[in-house]
Protein backbone atom coordinates (compact mmCIF):
# COMPACT_ATOMS: atom_id res chain seq x y z
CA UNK A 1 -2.92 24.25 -3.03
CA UNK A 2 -1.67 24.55 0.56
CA UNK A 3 -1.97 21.28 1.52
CA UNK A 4 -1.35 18.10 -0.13
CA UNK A 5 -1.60 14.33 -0.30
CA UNK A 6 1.69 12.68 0.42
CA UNK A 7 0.96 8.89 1.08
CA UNK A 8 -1.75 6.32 1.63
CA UNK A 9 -0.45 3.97 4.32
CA UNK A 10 -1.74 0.37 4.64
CA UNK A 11 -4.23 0.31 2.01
CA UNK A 12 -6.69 -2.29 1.81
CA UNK A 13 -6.52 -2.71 5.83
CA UNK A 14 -9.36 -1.20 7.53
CA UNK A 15 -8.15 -1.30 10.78
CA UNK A 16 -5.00 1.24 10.04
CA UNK A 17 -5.88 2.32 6.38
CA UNK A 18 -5.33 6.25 5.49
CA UNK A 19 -4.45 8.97 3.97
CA UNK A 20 -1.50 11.54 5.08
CA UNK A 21 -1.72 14.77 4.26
CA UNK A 22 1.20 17.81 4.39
CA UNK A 23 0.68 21.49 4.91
CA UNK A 24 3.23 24.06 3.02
CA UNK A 25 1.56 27.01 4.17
CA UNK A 26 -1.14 28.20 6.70
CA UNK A 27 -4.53 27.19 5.74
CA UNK A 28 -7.94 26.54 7.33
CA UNK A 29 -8.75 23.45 7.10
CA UNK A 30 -12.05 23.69 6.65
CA UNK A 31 -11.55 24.78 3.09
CA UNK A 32 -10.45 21.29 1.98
CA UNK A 33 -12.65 17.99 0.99
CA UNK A 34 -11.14 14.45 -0.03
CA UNK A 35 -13.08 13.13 -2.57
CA UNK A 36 -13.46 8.86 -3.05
CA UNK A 37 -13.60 8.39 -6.82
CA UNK A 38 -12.77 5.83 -9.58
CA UNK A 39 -9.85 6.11 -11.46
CA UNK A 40 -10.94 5.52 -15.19
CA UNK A 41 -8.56 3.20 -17.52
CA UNK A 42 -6.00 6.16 -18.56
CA UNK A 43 -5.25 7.16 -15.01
CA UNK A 44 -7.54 9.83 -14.73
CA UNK A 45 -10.51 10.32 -11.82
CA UNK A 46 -14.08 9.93 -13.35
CA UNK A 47 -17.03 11.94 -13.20
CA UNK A 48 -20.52 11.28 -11.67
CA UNK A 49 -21.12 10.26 -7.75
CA UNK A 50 -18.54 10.75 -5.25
CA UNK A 51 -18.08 10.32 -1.32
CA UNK A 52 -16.60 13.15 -0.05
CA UNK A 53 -15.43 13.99 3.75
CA UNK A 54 -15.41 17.75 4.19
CA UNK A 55 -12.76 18.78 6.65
CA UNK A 56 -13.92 20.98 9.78
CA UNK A 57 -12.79 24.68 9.92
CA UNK A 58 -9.51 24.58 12.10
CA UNK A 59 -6.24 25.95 11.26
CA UNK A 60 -2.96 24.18 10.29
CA UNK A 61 0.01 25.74 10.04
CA UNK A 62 2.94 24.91 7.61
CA UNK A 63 4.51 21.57 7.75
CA UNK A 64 1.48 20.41 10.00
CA UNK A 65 0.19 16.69 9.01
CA UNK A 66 -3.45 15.20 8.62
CA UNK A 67 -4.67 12.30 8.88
CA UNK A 68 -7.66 10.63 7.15
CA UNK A 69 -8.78 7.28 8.55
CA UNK A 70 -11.05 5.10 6.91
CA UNK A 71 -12.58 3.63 10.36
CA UNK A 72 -14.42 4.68 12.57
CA UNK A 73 -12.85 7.17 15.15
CA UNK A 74 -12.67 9.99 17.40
CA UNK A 75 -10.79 13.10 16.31
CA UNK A 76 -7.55 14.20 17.56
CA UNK A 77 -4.29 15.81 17.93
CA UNK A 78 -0.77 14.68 18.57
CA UNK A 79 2.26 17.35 19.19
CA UNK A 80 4.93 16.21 16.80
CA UNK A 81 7.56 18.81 18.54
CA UNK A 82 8.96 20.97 17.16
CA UNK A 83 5.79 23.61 16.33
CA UNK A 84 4.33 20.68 14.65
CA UNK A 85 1.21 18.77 15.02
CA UNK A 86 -0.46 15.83 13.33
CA UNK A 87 -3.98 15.77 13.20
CA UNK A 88 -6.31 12.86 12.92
CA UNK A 89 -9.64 12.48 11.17
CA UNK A 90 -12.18 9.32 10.61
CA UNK A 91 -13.90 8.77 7.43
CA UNK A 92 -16.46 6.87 9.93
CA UNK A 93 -16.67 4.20 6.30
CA UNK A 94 -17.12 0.42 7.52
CA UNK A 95 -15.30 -0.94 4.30
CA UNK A 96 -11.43 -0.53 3.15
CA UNK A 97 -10.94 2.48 0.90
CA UNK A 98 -7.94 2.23 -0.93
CA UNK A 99 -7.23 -1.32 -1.96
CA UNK A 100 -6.87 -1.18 -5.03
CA UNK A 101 -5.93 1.03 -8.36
CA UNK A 102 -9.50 1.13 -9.33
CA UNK A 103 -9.93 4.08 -6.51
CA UNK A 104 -8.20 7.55 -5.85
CA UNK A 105 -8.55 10.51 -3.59
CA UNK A 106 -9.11 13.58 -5.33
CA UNK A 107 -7.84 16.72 -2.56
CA UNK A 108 -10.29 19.63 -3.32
CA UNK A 109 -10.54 23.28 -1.85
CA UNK A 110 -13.34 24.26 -1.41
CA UNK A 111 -13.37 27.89 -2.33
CA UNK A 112 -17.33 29.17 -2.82
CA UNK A 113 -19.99 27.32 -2.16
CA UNK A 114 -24.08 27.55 -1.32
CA UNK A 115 -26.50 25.60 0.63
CA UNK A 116 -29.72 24.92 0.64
CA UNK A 117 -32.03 22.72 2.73
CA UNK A 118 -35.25 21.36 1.26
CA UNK A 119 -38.61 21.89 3.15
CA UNK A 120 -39.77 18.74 5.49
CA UNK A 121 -41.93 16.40 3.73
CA UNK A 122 -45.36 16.63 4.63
């Protein structure tokens, strides 16, 4: 992986809950999804349903940070100095997220992947 999750900050408060992710190499962002799972009794995630928020394509460079808000929001970027830049993404959720060990965030890259649209009902 070229990017991954450092730290949630403020869990369980909606208004500044998220999730900070680090870069250690190039990548396009748009390769990457953050999955909202359970976290079963032994630690690990579960299967089944999942929220996910895809990241857009973009790229980040090495030692670049991203930020995943629960909230509602706009996206953004903020020059760190330095070369480096933060960037800020919105879940667009209305509840908390992370409040509790019963849910984890599960960084995927998304390496293949097919779509396919069903036909308007009719």
């Amino acid at each position: 992986m070229k990017i991954y999750i450092t730290s949630f900050v403020d869990a369980g408060n909606y208004q500044n809950e998220r999730i900070v992710m680090k870069a250690v190499s190039d990548l396009d962002l748009g390769q990457y999804a953050v999955f909202y799972t359970a976290v079963s009794s032994d630690g690990g995630v579960t299967a089944g349903r999942k929220t996910a928020f895809w990241f857009p394509d973009g790229e980040i460079k090495k030692d670049d940070l991203v930020v995943l808000y629960s909230k509602k929001g706009k996206s953004s970027t903020k020059d760190l100095g330095e070369g480096r830049t933060a960037r800020f993404f919105y879940w667009q959720d209305e509840r908390a997220m992370w409040g509790g060990a019963e849910n984890g965030a599960v960084l995927l890259r998304v390496a293949e992947w097919s779509k396919k649209v069903p036909p308007e009902a009719g």
